[in-house]
C-alpha atoms as a PDB file:
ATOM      1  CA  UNK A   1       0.000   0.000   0.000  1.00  0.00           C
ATOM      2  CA  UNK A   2       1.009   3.461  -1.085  1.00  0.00           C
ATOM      3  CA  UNK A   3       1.722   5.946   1.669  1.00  0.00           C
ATOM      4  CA  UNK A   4      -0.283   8.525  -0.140  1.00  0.00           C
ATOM      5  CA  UNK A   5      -3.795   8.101   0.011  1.00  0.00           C
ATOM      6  CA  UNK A   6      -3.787   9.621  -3.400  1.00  0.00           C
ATOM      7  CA  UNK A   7      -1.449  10.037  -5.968  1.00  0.00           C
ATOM      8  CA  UNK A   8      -1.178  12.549  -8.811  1.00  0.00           C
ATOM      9  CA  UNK A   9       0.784  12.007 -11.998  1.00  0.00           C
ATOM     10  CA  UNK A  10       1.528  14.023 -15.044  1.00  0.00           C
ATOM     11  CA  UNK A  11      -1.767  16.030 -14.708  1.00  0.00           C
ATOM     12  CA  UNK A  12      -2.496  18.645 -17.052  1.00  0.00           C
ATOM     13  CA  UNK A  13      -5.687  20.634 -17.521  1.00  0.00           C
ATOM     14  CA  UNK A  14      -6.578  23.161 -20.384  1.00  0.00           C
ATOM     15  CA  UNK A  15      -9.744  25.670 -20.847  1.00  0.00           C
ATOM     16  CA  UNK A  16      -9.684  26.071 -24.441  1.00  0.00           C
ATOM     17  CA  UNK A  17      -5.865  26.523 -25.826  1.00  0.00           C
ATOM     18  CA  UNK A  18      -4.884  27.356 -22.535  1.00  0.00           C
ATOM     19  CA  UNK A  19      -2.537  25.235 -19.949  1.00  0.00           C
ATOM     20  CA  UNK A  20      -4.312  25.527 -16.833  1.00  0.00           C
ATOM     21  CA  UNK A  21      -2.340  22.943 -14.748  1.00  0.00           C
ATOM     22  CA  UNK A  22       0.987  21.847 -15.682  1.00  0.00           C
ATOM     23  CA  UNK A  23       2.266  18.343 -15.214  1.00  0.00           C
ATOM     24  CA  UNK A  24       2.038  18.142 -11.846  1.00  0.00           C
ATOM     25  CA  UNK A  25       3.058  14.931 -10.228  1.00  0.00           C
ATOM     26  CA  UNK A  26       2.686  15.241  -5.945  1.00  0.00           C
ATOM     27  CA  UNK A  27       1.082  12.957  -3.430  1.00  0.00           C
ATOM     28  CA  UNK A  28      -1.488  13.736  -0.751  1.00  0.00           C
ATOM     29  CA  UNK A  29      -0.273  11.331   2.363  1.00  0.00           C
ATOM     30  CA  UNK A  30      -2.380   9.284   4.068  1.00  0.00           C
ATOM     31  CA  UNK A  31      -3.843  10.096   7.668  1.00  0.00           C
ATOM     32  CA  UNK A  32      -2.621  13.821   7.400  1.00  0.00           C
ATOM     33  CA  UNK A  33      -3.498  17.381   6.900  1.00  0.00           C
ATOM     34  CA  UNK A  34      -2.473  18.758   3.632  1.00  0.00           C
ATOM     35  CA  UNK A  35      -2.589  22.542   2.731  1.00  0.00           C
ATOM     36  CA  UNK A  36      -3.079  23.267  -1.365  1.00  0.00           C
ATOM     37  CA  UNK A  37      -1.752  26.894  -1.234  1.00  0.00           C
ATOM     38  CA  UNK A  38      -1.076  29.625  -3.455  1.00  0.00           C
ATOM     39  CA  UNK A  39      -2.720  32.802  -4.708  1.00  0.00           C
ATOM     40  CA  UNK A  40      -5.606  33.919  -6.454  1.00  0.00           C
ATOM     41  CA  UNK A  41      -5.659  32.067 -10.158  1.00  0.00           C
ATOM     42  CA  UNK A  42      -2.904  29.964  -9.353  1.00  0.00           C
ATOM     43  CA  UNK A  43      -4.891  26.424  -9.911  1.00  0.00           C
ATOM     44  CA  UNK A  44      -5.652  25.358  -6.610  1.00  0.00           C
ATOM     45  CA  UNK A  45      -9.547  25.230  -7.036  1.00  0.00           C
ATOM     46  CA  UNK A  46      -9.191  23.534  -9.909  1.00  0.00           C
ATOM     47  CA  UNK A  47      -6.458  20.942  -8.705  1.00  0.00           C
ATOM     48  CA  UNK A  48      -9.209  19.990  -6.042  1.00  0.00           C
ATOM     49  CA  UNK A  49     -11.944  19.244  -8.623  1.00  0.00           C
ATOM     50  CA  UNK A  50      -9.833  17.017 -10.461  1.00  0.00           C
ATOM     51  CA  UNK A  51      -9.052  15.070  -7.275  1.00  0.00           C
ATOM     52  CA  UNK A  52     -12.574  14.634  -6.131  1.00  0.00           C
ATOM     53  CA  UNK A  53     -13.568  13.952  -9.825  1.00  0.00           C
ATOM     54  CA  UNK A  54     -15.897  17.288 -11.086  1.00  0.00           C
ATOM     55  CA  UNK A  55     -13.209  17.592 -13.845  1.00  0.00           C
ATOM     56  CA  UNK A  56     -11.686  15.479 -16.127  1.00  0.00           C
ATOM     57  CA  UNK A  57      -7.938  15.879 -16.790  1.00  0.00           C
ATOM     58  CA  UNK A  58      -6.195  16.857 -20.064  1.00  0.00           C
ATOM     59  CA  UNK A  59      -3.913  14.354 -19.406  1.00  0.00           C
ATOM     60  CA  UNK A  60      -2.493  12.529 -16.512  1.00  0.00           C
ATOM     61  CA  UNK A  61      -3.497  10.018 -13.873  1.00  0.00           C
ATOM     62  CA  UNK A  62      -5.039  10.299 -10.149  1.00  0.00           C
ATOM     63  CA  UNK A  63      -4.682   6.754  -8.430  1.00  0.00           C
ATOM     64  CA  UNK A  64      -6.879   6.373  -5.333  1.00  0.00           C
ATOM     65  CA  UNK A  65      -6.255   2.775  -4.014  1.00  0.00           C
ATOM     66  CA  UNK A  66      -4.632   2.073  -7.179  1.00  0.00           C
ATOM     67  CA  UNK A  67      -7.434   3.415  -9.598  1.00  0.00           C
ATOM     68  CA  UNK A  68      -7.310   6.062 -11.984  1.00  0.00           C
ATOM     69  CA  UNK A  69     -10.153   7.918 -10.841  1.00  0.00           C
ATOM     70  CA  UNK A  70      -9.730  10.627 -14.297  1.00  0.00           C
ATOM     71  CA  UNK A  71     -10.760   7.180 -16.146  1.00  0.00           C
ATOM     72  CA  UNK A  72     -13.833   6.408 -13.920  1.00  0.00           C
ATOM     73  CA  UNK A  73     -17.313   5.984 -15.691  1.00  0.00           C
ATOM     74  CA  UNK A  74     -19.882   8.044 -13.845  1.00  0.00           C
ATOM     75  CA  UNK A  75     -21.130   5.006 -11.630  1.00  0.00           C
ATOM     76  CA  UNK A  76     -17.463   3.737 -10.781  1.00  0.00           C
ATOM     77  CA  UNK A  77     -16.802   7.331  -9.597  1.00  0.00           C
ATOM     78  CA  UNK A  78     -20.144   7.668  -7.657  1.00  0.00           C
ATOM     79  CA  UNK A  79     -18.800   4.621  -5.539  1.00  0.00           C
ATOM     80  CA  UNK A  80     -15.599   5.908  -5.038  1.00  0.00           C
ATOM     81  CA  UNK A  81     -16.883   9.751  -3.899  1.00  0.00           C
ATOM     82  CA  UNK A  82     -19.169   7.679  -1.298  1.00  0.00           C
ATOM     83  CA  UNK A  83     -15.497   7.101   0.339  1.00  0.00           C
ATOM     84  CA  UNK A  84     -14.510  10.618   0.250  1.00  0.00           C
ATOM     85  CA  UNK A  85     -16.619  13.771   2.333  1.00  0.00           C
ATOM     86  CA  UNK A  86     -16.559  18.081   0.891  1.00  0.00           C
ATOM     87  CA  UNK A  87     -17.310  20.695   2.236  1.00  0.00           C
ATOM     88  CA  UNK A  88     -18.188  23.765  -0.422  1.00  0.00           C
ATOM     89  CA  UNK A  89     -16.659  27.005   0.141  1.00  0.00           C
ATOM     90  CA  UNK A  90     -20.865  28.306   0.531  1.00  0.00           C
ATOM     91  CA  UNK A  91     -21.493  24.954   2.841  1.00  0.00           C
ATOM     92  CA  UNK A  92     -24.200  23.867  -0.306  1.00  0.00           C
ATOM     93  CA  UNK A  93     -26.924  23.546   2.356  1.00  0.00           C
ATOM     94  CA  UNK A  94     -30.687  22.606   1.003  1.00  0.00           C
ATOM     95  CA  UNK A  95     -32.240  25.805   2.216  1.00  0.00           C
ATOM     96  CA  UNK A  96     -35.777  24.151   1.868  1.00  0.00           C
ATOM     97  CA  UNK A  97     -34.521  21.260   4.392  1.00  0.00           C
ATOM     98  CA  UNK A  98     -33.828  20.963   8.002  1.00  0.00           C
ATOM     99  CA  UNK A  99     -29.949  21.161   9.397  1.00  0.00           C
ATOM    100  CA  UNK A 100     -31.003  17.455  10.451  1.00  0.00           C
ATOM    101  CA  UNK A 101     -32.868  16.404   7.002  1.00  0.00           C
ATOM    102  CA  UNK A 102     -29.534  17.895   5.488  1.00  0.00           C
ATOM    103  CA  UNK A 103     -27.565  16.073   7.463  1.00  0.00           C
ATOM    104  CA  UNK A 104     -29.047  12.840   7.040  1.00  0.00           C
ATOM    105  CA  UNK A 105     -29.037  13.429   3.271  1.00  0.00           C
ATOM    106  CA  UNK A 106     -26.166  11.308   2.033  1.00  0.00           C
ATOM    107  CA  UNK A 107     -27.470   8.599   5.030  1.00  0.00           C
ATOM    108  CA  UNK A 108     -30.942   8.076   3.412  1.00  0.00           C
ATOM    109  CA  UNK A 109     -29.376   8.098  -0.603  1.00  0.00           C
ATOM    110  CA  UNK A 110     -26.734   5.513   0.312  1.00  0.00           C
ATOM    111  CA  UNK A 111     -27.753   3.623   2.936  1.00  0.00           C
ATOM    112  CA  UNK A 112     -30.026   1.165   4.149  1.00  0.00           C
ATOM    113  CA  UNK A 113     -30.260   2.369   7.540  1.00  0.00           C
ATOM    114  CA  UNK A 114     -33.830   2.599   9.188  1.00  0.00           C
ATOM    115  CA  UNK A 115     -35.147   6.376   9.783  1.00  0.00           C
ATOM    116  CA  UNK A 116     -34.325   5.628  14.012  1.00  0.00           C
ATOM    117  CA  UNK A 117     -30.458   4.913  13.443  1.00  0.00           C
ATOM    118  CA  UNK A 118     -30.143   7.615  10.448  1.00  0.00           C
ATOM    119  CA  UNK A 119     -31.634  10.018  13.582  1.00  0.00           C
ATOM    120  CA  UNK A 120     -29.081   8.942  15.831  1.00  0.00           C
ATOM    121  CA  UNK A 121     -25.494   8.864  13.630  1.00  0.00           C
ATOM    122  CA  UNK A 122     -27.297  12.416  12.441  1.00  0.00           C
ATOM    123  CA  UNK A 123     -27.387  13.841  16.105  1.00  0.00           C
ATOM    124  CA  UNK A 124     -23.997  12.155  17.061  1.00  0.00           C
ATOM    125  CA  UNK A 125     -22.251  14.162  13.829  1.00  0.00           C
ATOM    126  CA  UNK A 126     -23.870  17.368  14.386  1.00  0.00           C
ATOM    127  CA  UNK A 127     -22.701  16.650  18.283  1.00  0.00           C
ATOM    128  CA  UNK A 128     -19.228  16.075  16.812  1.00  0.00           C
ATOM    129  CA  UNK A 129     -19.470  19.771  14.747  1.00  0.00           C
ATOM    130  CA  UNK A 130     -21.087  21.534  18.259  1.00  0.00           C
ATOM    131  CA  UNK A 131     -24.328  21.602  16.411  1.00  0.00           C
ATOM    132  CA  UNK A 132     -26.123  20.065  18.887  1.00  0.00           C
ATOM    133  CA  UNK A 133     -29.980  20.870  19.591  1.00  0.00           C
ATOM    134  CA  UNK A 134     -29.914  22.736  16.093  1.00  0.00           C
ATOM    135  CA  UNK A 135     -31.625  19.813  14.376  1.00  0.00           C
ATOM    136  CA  UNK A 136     -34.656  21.461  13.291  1.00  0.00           C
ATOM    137  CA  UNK A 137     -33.326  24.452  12.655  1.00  0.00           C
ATOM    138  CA  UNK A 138     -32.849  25.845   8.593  1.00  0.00           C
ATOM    139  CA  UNK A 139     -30.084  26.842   6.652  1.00  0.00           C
ATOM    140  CA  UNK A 140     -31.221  30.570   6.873  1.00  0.00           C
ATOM    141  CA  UNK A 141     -31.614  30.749  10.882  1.00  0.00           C
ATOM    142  CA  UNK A 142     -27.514  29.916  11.059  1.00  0.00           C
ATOM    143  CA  UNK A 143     -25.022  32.199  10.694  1.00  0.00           C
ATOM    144  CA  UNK A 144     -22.084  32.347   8.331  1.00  0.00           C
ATOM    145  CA  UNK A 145     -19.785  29.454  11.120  1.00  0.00           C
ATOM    146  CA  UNK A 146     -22.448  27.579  11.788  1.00  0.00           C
ATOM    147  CA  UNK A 147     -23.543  27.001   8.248  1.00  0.00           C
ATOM    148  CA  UNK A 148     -19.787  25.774   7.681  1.00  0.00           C
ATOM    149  CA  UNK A 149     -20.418  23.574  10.590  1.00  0.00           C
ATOM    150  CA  UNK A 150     -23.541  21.810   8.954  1.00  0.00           C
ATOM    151  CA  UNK A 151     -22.085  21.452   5.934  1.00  0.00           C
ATOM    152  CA  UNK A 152     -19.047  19.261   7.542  1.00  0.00           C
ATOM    153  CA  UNK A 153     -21.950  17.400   9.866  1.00  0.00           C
ATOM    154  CA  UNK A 154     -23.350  15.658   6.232  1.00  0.00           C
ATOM    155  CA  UNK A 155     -19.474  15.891   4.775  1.00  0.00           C
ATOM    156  CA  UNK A 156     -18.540  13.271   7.403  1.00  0.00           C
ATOM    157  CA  UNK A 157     -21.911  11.874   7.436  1.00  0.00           C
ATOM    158  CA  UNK A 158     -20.844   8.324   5.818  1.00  0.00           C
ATOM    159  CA  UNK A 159     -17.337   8.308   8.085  1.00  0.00           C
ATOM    160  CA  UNK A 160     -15.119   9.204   4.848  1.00  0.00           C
ATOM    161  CA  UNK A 161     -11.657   8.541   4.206  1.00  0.00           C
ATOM    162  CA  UNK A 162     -11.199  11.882   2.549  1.00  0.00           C
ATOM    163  CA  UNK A 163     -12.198  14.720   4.165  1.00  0.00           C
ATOM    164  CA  UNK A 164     -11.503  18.085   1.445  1.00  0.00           C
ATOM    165  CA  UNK A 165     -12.739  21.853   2.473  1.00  0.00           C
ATOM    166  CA  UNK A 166     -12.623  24.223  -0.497  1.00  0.00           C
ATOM    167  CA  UNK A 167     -11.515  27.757   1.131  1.00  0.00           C
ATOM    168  CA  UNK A 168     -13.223  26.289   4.273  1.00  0.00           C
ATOM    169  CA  UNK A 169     -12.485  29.862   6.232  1.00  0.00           C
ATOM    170  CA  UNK A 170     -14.082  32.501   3.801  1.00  0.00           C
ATOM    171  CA  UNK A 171     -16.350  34.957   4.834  1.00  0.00           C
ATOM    172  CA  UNK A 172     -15.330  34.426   8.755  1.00  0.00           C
ATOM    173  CA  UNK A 173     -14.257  35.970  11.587  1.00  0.00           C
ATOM    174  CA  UNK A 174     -10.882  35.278  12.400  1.00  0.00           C
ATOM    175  CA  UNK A 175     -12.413  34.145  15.401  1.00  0.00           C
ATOM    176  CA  UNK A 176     -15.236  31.474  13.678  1.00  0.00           C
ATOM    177  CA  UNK A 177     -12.311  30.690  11.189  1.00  0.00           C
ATOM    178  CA  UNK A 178      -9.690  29.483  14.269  1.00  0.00           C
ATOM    179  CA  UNK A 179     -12.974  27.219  15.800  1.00  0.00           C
ATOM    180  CA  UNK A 180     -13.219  25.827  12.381  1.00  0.00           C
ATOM    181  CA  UNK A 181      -9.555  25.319  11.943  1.00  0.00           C
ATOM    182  CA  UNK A 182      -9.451  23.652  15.548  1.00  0.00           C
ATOM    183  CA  UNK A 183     -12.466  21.430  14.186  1.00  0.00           C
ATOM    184  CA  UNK A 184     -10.472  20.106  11.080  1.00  0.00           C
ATOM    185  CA  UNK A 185      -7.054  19.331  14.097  1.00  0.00           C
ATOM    186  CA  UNK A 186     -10.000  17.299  15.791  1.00  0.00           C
ATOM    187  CA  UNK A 187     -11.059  15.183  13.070  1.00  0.00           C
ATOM    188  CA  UNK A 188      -7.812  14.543  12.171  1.00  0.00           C
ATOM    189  CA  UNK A 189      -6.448  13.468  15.773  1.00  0.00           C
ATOM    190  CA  UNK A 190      -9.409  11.151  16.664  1.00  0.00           C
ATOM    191  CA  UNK A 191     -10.778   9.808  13.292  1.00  0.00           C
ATOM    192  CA  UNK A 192      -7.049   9.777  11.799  1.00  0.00           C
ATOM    193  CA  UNK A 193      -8.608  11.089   8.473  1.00  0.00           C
ATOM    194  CA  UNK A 194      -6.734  12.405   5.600  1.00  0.00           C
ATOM    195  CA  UNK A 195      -7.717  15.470   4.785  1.00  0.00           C
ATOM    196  CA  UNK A 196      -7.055  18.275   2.082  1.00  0.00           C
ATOM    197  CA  UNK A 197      -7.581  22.112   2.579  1.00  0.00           C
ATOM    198  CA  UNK A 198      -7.498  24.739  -0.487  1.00  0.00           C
ATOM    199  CA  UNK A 199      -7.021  27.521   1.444  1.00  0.00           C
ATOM    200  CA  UNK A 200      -5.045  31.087   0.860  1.00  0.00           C
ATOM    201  CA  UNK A 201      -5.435  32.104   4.610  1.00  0.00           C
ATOM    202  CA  UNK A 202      -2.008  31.803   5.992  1.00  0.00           C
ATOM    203  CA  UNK A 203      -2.996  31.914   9.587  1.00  0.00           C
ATOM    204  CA  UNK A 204      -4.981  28.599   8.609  1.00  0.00           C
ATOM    205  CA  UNK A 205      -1.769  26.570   6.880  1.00  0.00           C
ATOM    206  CA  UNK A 206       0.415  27.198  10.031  1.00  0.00           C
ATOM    207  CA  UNK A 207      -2.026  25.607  12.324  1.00  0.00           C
ATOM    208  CA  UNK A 208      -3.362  22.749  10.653  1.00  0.00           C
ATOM    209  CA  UNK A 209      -0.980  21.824   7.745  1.00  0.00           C
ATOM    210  CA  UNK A 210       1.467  18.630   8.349  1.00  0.00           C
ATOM    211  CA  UNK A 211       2.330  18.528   3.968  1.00  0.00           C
ATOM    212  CA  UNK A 212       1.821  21.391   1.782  1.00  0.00           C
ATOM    213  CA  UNK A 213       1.597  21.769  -2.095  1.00  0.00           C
ATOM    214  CA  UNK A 214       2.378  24.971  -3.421  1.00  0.00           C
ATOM    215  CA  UNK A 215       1.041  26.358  -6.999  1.00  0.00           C
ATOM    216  CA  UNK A 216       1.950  29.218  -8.556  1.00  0.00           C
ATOM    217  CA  UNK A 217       0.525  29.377 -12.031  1.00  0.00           C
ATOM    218  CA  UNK A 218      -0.263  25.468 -12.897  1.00  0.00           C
ATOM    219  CA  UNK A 219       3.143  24.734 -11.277  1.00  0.00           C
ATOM    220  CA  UNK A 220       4.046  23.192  -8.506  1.00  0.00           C
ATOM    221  CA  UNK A 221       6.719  25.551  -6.582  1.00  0.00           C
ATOM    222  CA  UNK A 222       6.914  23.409  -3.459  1.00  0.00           C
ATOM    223  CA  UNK A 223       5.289  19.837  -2.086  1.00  0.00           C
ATOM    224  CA  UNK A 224       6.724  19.049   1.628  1.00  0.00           C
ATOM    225  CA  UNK A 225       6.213  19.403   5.333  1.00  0.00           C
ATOM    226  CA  UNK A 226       5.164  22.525   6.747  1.00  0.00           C
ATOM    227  CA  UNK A 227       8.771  23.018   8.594  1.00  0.00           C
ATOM    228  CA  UNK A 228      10.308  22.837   5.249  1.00  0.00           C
ATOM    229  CA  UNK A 229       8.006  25.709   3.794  1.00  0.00           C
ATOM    230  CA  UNK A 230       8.870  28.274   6.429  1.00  0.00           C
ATOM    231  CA  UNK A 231      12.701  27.591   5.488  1.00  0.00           C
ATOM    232  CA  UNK A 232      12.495  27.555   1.554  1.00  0.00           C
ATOM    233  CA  UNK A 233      14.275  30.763   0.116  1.00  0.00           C
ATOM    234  CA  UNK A 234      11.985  30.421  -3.034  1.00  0.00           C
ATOM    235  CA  UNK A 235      11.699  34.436  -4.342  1.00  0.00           C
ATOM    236  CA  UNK A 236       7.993  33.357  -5.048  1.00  0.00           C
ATOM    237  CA  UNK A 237       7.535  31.550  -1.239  1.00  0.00           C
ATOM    238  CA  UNK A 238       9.052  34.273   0.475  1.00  0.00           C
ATOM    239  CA  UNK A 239       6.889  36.626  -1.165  1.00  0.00           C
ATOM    240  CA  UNK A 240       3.713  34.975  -0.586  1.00  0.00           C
ATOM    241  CA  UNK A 241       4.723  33.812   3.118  1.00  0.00           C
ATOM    242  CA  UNK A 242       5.861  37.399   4.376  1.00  0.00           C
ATOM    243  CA  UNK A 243       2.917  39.495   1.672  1.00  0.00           C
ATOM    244  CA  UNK A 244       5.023  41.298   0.091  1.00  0.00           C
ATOM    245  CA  UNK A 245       4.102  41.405  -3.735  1.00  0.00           C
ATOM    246  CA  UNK A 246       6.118  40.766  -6.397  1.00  0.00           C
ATOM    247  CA  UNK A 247       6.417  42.832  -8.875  1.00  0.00           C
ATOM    248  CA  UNK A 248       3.879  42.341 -11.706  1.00  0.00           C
ATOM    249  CA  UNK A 249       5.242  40.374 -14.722  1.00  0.00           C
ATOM    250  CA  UNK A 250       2.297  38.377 -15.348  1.00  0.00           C
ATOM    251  CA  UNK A 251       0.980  37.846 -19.257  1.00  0.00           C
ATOM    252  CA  UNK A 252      -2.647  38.221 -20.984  1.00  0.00           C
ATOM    253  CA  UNK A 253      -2.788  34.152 -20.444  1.00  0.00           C
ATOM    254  CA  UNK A 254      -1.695  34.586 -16.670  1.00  0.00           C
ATOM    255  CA  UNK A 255      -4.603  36.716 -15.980  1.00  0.00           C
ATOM    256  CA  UNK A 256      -7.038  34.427 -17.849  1.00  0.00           C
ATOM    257  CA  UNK A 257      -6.682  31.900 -14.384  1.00  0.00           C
ATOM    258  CA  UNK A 258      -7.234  34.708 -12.187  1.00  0.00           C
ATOM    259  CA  UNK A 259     -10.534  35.504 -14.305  1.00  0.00           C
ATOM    260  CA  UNK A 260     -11.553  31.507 -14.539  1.00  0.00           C
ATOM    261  CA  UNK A 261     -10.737  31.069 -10.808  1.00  0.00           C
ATOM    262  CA  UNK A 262      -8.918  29.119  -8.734  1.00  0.00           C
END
């Protein structure tokens, strides 16, 4: 067995004419926290689609227990995204359901657990997430933390192996975003899962980040342990670690990523 719970090879990804992602070739490690960092329109949004299978690759491979997931039919990747847990940057709560009914969603579509035990693992998760008593409450009686909360409740609804946030920490507090952060240390500590963060927010990637990946532009500038980040003397690191800007040199095509998104 690989130490990596997934493995990335040669991936490329165009819009158009346009190189999007640029043969990269890293490894997300099992049982740990890894950080996909970088800076607006570098690739890192993208990068996470392709490993939880909303885009198809140019070229390239993405082995997940030794299958190419990029080469999945729609059923044979249906099974293997019942192994793996998201939570969307806007939570993707069902406004017309209860936190509970959301909760239970991925329970009642692929499970055959009776309503009674679907109530129960729902009140233990949103327990776990300090959503507790909120049950019948909706979507639009939560704030902004608390929606983020939900949405990781049905993430980790079906115990996943995976766990990935995209941008978990927008639109919070700094004081809602540490809670969150100290959620994702939990999960990882007790459940042992791996877990992937796109995130931007530096004060995020030095608390919960054991591996990091780097992009910068489709590349990848750096894929190691967070010790080994603060000490690189990459010009590009440095800049992005201490914010201070470079000075612009990017092309018409550099801007088309930052226009497309992440």
């Amino acid at each position: 067995m690989s130490d990596n719970a997934i493995d990335v090879i040669g991936l490329q990804t165009h819009y158009g004419a346009r190189e999007i992602l640029k043969k990269i070739d890293v490894g997300i490690p099992r049982g740990k926290t890894t950080v996909v960092l970088g800076g607006s329109g570098c690739g890192k949004s993208t990068f996470l689609k392709h490993l939880i299978g909303l885009l198809k690759p140019t070229r390239g491979e993405i082995l997940f227990d030794g299958k190419n997931i990029a080469g999945l039919n729609e059923n044979e990747l249906n099974e293997v995204r019942k192994r793996m847990g998201v939570l969307f940057q806007g939570a993707a709560l069902l406004n017309s359901m209860t936190i509970a009914d959301n909760v239970a969603l991925p329970l009642r579509e692929h499970t055959k657990l009776n309503d009674s035990t679907i109530g129960i693992m729902v009140r233990m998760k949103l327990d776990l997430v300090g959503l507790s008593g909120f049950d019948n409450f909706y979507p639009s009686q939560l704030s902004g933390g608390m929606k983020k909360r939900a949405g990781l409740a049905r993430a980790i609804a079906l115990d996943p192996e995976l766990l990935f946030f995209d941008e978990p920490s927008a639109g919070l507090d700094p004081l809602t975003a540490a809670g969150l952060d100290e959620l994702i240390l939990k999960l990882n500590k007790v459940f042992r899962m791996t877990i992937v963060v796109v995130t931007h927010e530096l004060p995020s990637v030095f608390m919960i980040a054991d591996y990091v990946i780097m992009l910068d532009l489709g590349n990848v500038i750096f894929a190691g342990p967070l010790e080994d980040l603060k000490k690189s003397e990459n010009p590009k690191i440095r800049s992005f670690l201490e914010r201070k800007p470079e000075q612009d040199t990017y092309s018409p095509d550099d801007y088309f990523r930052v226009i497309a998104g992440d």
